[in-house]
PDB file of N, CA and C in Angstrom:
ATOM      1  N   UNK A   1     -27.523  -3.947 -18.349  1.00  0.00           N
ATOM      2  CA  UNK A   1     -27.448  -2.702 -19.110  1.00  0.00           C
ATOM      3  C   UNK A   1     -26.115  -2.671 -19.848  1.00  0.00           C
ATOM      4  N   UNK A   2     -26.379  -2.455 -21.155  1.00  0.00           N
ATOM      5  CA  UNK A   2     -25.304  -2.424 -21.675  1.00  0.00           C
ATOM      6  C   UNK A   2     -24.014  -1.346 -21.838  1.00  0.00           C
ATOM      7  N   UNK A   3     -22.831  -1.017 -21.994  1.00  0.00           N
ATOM      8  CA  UNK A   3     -22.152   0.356 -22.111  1.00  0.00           C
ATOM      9  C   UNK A   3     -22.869   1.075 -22.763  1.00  0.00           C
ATOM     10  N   UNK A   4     -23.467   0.508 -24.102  1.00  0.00           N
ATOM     11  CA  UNK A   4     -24.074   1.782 -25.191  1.00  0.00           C
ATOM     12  C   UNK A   4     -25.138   2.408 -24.691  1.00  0.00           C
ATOM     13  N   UNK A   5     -25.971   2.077 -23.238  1.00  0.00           N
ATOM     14  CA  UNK A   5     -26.850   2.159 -22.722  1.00  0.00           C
ATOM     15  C   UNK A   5     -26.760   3.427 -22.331  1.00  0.00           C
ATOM     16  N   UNK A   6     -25.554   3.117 -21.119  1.00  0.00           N
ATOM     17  CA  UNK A   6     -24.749   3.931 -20.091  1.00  0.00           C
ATOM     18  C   UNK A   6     -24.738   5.753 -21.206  1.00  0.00           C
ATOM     19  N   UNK A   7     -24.108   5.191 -22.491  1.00  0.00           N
ATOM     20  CA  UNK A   7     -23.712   6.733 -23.209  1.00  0.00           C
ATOM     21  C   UNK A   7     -24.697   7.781 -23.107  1.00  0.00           C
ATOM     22  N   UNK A   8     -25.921   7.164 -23.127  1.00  0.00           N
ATOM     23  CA  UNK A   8     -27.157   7.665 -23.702  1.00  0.00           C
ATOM     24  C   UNK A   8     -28.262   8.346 -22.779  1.00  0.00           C
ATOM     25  N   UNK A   9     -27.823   7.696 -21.366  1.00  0.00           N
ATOM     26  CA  UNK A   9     -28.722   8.467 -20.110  1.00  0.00           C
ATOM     27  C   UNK A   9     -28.249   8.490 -18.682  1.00  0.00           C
ATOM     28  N   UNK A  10     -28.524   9.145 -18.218  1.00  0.00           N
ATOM     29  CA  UNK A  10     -28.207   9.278 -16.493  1.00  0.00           C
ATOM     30  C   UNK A  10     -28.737   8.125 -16.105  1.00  0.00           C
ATOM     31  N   UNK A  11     -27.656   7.612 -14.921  1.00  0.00           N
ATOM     32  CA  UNK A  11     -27.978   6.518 -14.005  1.00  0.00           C
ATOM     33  C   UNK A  11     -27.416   6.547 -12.602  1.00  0.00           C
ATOM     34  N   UNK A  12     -28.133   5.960 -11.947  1.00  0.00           N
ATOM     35  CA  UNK A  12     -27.755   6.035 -10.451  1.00  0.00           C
ATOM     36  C   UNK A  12     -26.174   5.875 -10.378  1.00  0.00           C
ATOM     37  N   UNK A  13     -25.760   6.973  -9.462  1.00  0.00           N
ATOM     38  CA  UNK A  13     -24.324   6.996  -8.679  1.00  0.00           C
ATOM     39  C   UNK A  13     -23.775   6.082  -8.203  1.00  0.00           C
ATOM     40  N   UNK A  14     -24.281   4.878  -7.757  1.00  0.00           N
ATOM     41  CA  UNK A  14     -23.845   4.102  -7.426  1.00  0.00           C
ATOM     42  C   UNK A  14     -23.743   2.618  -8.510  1.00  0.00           C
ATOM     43  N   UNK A  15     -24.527   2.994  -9.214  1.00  0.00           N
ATOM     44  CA  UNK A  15     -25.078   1.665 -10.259  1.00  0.00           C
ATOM     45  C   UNK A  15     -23.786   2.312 -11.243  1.00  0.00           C
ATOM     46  N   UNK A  16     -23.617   3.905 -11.729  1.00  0.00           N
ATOM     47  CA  UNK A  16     -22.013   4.150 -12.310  1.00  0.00           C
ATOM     48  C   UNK A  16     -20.852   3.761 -11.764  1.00  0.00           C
ATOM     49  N   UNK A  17     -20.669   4.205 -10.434  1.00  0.00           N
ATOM     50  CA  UNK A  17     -19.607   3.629 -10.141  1.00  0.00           C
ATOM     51  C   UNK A  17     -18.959   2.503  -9.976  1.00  0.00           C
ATOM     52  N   UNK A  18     -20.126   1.443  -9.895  1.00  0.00           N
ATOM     53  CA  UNK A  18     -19.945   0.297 -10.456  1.00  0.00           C
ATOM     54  C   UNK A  18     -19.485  -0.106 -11.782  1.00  0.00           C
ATOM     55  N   UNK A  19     -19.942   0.327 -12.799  1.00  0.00           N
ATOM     56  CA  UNK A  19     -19.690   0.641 -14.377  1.00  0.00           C
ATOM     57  C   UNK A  19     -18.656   1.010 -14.461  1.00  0.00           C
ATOM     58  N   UNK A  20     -18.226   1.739 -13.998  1.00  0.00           N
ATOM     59  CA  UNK A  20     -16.686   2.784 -14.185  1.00  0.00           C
ATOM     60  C   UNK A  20     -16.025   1.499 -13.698  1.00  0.00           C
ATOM     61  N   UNK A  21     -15.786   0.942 -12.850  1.00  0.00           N
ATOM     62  CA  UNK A  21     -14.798  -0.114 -12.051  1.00  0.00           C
ATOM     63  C   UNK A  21     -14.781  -1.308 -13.243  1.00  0.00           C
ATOM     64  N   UNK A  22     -15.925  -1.381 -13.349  1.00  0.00           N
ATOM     65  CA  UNK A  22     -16.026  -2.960 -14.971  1.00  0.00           C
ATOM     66  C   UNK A  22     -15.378  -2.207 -16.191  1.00  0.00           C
ATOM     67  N   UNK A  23     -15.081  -0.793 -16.456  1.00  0.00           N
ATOM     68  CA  UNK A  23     -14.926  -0.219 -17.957  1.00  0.00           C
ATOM     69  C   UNK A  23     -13.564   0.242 -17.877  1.00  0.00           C
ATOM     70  N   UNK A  24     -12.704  -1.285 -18.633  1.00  0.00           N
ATOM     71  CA  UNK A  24     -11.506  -0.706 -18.912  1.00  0.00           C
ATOM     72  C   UNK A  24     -10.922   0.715 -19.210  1.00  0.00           C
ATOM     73  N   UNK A  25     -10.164   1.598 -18.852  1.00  0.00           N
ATOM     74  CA  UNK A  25      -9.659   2.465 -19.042  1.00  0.00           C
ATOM     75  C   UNK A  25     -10.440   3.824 -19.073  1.00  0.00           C
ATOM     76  N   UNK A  26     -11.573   3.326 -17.951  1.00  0.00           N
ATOM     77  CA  UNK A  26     -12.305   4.404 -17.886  1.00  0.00           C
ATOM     78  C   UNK A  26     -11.949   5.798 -16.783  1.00  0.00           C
ATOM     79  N   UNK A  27     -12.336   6.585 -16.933  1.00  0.00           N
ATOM     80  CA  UNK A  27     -12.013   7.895 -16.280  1.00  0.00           C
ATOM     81  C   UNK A  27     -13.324   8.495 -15.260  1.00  0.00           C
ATOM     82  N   UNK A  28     -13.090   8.535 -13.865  1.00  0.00           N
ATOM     83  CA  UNK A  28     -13.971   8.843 -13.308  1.00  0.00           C
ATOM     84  C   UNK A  28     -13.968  10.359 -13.133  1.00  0.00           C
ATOM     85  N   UNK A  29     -14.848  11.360 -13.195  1.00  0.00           N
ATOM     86  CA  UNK A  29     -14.916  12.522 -13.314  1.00  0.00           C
ATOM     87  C   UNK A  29     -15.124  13.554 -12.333  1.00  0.00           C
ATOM     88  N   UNK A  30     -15.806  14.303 -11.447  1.00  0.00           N
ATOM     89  CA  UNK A  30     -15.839  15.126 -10.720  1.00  0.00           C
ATOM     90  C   UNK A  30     -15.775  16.291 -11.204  1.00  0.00           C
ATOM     91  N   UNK A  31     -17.208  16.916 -11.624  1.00  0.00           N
ATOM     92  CA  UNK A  31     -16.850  18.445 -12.221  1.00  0.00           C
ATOM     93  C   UNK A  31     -16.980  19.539 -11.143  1.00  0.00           C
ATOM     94  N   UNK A  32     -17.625  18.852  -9.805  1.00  0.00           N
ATOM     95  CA  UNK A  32     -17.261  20.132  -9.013  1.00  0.00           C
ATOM     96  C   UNK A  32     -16.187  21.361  -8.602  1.00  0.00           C
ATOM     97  N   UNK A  33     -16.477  21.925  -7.919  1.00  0.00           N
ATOM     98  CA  UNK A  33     -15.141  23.222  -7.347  1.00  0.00           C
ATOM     99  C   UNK A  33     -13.956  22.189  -6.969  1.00  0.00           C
ATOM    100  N   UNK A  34     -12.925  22.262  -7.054  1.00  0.00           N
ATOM    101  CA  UNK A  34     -11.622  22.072  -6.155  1.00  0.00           C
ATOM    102  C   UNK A  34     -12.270  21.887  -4.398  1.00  0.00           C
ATOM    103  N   UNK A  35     -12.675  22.297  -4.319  1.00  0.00           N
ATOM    104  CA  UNK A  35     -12.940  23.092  -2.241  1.00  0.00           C
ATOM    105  C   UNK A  35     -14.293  21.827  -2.227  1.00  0.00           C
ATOM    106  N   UNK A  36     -15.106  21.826  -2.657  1.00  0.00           N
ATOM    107  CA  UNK A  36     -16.006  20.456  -2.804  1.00  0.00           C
ATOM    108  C   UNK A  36     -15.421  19.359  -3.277  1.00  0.00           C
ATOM    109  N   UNK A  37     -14.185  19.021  -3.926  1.00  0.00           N
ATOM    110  CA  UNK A  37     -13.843  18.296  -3.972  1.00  0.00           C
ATOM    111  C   UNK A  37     -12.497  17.464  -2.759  1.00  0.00           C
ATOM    112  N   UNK A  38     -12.488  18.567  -2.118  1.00  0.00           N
ATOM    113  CA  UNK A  38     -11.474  18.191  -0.995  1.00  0.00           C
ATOM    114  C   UNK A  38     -11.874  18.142   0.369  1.00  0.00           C
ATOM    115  N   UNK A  39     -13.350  18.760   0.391  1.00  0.00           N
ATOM    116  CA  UNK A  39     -14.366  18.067   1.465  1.00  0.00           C
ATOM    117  C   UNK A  39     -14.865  16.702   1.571  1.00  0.00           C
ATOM    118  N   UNK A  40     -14.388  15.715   0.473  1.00  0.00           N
ATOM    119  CA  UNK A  40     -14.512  14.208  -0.276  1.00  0.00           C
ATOM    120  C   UNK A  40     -15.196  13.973  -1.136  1.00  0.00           C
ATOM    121  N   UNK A  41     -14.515  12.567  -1.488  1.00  0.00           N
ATOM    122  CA  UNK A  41     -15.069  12.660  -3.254  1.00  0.00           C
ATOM    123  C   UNK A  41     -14.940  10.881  -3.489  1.00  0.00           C
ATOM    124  N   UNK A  42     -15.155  10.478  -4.470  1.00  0.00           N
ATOM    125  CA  UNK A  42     -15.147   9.145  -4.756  1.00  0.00           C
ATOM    126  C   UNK A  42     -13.929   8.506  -4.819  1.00  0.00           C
ATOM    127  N   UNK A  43     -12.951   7.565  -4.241  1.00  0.00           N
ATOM    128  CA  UNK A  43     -11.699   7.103  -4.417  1.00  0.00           C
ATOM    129  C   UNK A  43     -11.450   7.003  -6.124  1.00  0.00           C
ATOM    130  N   UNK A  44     -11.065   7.465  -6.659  1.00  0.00           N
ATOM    131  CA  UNK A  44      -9.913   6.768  -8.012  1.00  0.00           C
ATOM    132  C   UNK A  44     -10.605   8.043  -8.945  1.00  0.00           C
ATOM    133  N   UNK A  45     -11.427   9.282  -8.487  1.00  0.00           N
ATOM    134  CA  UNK A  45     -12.077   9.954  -9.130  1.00  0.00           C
ATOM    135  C   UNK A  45     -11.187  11.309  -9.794  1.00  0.00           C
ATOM    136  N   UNK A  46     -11.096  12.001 -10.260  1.00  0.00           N
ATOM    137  CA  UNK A  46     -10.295  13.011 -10.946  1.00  0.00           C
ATOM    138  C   UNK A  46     -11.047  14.348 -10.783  1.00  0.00           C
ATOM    139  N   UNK A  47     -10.306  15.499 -10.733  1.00  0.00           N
ATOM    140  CA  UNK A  47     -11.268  16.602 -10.571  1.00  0.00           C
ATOM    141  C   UNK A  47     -11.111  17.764 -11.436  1.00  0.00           C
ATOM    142  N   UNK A  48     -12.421  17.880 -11.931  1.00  0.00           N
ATOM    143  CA  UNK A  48     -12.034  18.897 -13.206  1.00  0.00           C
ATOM    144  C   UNK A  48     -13.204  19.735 -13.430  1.00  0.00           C
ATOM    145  N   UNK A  49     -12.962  21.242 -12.583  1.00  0.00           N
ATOM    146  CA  UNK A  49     -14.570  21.957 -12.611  1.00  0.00           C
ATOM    147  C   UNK A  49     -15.391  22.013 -14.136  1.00  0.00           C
ATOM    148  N   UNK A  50     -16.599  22.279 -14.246  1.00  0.00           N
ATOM    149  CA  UNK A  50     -17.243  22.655 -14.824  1.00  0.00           C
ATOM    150  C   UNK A  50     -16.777  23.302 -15.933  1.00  0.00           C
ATOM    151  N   UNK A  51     -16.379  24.692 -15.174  1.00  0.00           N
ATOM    152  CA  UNK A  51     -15.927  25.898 -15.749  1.00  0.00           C
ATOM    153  C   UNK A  51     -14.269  25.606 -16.380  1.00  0.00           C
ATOM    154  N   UNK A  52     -13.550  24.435 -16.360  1.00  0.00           N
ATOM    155  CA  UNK A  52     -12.119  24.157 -16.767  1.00  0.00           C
ATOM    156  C   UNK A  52     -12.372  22.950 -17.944  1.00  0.00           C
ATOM    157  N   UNK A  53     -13.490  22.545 -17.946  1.00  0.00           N
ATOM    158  CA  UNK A  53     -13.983  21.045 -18.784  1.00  0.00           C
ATOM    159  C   UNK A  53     -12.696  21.086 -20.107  1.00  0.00           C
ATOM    160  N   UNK A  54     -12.884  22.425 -21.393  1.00  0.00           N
ATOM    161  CA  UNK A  54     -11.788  23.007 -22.535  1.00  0.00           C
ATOM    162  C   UNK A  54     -10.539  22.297 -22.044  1.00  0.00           C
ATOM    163  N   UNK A  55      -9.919  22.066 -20.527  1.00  0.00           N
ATOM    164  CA  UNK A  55      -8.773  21.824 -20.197  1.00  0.00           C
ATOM    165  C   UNK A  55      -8.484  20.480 -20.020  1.00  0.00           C
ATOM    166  N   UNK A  56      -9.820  19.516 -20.410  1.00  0.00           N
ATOM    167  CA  UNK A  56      -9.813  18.154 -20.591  1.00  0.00           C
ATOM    168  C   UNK A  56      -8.681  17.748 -21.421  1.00  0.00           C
ATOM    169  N   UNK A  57      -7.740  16.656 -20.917  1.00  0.00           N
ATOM    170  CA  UNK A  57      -6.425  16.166 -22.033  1.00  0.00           C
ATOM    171  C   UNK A  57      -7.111  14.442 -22.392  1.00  0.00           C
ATOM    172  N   UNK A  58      -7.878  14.208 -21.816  1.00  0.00           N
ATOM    173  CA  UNK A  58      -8.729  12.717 -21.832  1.00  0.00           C
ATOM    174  C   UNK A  58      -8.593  12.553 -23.762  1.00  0.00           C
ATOM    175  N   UNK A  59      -8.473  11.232 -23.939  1.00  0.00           N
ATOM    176  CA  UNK A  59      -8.349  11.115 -25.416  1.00  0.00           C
ATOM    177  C   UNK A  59      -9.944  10.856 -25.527  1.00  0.00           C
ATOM    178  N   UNK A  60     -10.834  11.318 -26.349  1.00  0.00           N
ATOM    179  CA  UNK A  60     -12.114  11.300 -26.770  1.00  0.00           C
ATOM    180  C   UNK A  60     -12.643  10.144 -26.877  1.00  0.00           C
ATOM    181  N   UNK A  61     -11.817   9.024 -26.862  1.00  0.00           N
ATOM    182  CA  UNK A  61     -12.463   7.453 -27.624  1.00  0.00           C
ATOM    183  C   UNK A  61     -12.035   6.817 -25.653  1.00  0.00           C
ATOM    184  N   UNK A  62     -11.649   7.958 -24.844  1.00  0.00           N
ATOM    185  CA  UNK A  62     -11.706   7.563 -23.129  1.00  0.00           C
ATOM    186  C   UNK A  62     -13.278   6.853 -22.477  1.00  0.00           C
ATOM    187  N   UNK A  63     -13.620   6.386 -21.913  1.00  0.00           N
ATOM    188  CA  UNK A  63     -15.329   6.598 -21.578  1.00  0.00           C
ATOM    189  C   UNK A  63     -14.346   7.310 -19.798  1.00  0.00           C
ATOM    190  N   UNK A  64     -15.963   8.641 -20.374  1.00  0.00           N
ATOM    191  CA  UNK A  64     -15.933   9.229 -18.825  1.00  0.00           C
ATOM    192  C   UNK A  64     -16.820   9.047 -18.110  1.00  0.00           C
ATOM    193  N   UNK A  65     -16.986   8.777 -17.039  1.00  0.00           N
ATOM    194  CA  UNK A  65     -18.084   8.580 -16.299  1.00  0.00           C
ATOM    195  C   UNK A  65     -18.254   9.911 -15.035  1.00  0.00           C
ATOM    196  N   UNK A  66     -19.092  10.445 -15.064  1.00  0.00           N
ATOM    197  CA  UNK A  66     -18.977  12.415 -14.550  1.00  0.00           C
ATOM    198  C   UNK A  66     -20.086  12.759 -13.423  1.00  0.00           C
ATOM    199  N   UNK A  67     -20.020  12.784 -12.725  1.00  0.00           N
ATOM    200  CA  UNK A  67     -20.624  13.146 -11.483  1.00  0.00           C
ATOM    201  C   UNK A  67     -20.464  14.540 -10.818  1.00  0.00           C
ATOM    202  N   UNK A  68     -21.287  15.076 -10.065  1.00  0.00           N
ATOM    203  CA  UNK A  68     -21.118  16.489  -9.284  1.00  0.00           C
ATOM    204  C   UNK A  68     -21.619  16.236  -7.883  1.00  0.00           C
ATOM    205  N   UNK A  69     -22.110  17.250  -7.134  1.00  0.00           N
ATOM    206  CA  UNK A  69     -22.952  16.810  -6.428  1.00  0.00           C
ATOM    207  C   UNK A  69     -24.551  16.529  -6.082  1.00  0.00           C
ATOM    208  N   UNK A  70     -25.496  17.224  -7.177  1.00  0.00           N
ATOM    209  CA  UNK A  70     -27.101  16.816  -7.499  1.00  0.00           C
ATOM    210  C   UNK A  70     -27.224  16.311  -8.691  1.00  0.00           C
ATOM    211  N   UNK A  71     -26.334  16.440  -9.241  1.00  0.00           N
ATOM    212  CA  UNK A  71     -26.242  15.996 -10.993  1.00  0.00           C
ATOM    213  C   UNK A  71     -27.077  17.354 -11.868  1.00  0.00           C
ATOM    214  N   UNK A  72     -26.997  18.436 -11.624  1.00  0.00           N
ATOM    215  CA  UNK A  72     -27.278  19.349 -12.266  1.00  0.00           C
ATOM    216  C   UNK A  72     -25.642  20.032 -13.484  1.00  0.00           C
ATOM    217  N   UNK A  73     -24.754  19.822 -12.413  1.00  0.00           N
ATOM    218  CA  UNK A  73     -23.282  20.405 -13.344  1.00  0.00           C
ATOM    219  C   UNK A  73     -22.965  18.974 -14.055  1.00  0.00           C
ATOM    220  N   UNK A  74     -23.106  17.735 -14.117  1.00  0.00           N
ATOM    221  CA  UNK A  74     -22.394  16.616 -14.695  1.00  0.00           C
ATOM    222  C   UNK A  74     -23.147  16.525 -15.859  1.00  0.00           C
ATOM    223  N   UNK A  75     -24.963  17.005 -15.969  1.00  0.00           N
ATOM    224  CA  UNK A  75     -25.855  16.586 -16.991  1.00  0.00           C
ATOM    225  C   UNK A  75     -24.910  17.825 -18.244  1.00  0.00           C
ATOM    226  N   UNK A  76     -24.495  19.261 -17.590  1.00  0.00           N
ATOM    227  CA  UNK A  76     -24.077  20.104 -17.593  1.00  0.00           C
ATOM    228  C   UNK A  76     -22.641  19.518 -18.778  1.00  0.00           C
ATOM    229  N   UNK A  77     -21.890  19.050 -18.366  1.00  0.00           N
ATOM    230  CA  UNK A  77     -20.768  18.465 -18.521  1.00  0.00           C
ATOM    231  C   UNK A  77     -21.117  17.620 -19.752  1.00  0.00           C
ATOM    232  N   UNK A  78     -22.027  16.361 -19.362  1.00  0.00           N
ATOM    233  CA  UNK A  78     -21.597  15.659 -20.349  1.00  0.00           C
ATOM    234  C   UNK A  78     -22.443  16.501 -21.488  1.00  0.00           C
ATOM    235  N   UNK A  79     -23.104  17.360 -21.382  1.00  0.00           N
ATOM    236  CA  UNK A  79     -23.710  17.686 -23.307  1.00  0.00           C
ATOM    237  C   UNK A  79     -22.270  18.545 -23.362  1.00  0.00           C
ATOM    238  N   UNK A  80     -22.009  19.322 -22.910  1.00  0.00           N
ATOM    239  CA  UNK A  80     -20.839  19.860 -23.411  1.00  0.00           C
ATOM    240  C   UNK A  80     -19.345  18.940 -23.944  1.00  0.00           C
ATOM    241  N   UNK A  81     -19.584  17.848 -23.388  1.00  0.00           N
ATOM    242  CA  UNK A  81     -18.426  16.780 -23.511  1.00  0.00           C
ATOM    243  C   UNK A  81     -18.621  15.924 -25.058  1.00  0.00           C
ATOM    244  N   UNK A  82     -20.049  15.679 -24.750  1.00  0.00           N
ATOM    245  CA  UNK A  82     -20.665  14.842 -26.042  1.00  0.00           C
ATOM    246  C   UNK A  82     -20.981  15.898 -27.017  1.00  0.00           C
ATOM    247  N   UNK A  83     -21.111  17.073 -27.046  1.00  0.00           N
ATOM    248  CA  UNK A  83     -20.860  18.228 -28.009  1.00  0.00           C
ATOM    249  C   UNK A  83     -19.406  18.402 -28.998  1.00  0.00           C
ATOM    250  N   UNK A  84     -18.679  17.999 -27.900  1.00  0.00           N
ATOM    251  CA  UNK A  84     -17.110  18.171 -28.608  1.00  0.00           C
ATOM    252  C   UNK A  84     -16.341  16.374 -28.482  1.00  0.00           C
ATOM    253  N   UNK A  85     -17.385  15.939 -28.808  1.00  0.00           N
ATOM    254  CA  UNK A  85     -16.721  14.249 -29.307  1.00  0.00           C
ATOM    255  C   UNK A  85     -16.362  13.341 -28.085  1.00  0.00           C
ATOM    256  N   UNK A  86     -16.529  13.766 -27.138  1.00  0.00           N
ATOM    257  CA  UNK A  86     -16.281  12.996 -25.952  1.00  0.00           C
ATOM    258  C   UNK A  86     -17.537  11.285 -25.238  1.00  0.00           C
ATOM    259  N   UNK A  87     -16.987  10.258 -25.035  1.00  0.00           N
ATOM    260  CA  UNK A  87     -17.888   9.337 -24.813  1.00  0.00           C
ATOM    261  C   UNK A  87     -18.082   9.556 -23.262  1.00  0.00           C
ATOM    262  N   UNK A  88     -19.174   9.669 -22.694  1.00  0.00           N
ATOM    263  CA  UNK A  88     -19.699  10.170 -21.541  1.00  0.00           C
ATOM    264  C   UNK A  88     -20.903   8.985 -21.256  1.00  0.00           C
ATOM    265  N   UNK A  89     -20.849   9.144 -19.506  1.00  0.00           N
ATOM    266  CA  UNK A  89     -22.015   8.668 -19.092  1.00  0.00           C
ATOM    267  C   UNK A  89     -21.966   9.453 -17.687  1.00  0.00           C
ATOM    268  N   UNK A  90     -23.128  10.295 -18.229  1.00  0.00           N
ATOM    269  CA  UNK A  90     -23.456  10.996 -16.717  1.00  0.00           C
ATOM    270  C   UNK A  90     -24.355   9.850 -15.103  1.00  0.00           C
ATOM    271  N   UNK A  91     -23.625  10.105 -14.125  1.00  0.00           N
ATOM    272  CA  UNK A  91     -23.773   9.559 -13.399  1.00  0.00           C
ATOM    273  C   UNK A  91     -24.732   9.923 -12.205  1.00  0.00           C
ATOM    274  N   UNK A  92     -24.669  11.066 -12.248  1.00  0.00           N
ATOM    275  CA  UNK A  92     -25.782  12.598 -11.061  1.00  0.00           C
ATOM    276  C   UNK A  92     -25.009  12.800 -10.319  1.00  0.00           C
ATOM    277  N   UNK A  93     -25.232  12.629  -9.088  1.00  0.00           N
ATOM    278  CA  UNK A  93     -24.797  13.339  -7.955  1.00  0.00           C
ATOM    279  C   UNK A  93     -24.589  12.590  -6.711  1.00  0.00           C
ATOM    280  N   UNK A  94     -23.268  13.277  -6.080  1.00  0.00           N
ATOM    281  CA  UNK A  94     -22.543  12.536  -5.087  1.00  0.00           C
ATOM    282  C   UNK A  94     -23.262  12.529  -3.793  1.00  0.00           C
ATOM    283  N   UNK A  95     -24.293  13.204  -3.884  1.00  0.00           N
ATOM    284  CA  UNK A  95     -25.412  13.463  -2.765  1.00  0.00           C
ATOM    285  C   UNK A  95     -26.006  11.875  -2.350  1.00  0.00           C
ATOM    286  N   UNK A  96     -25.929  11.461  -3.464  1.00  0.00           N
ATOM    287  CA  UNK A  96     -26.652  10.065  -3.350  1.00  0.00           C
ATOM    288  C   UNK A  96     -25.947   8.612  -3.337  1.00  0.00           C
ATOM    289  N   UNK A  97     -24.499   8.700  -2.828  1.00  0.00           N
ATOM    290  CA  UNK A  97     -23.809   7.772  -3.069  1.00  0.00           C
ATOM    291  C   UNK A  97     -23.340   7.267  -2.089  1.00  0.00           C
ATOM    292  N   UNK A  98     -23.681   5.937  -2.155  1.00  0.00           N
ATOM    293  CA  UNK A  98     -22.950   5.031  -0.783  1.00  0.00           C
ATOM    294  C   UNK A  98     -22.276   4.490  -0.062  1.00  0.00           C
ATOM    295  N   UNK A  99     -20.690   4.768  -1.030  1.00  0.00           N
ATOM    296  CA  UNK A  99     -19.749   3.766  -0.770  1.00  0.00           C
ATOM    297  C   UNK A  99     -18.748   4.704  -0.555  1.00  0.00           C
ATOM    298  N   UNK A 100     -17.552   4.267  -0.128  1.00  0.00           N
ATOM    299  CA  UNK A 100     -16.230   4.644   0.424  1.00  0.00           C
ATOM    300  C   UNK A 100     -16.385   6.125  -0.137  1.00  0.00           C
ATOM    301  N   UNK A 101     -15.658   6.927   0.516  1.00  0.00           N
ATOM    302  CA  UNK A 101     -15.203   8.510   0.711  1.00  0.00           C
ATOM    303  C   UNK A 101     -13.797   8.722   0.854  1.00  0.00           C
ATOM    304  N   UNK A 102     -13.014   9.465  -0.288  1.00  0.00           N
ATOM    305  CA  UNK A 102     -11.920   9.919   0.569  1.00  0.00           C
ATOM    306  C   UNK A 102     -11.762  11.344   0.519  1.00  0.00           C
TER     307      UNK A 102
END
């Protein structure tokens, strides 16, 4: 699958986070609450609610890769992200992910 792939549709949480680790200078996302995010979250991931997205400083030509926890707030995220010029690949939800926790 290619990156231009990734821009264009949701893919498994784990098949992203893989992606994110291969994509130079990529930004892993977390739009949940603060308080869900400190119950654990993906190692190297960043946290930036929903409701704060405007407070993004990410340079637009960044690839984000954006997760929540069902993938209802990240699908959420990235049209609002890819609305205002941002390169996104929604990832779903942390509900479904297998690897390390911190």
């Amino acid at each position: 699958m290619s990156f231009l792939n990734l821009l264009t549709k949701q893919i498994n949480i784990n098949d992203g986070v893989s992606a994110f680790r291969k994509t130079p200078d990529a930004v892993l996302l977390d739009v949940r609450t603060p308080e869900e995010y400190a119950e654990g979250h993906i190692p190297g991931s960043k946290n930036l609610p929903l409701n704060r997205l405007p407070a993004l400083s990410a340079k637009k030509d960044t690839p984000l890769f954006v997760y929540c926890y069902s993938g209802a707030r990240s699908r959420r995220a990235c049209a609002w992200l890819k609305q205002n010029g941002y390169m996104t690949t929604d990832i779903g939800g942390i509900m479904n992910y297998r690897g390390a926790m911190e």
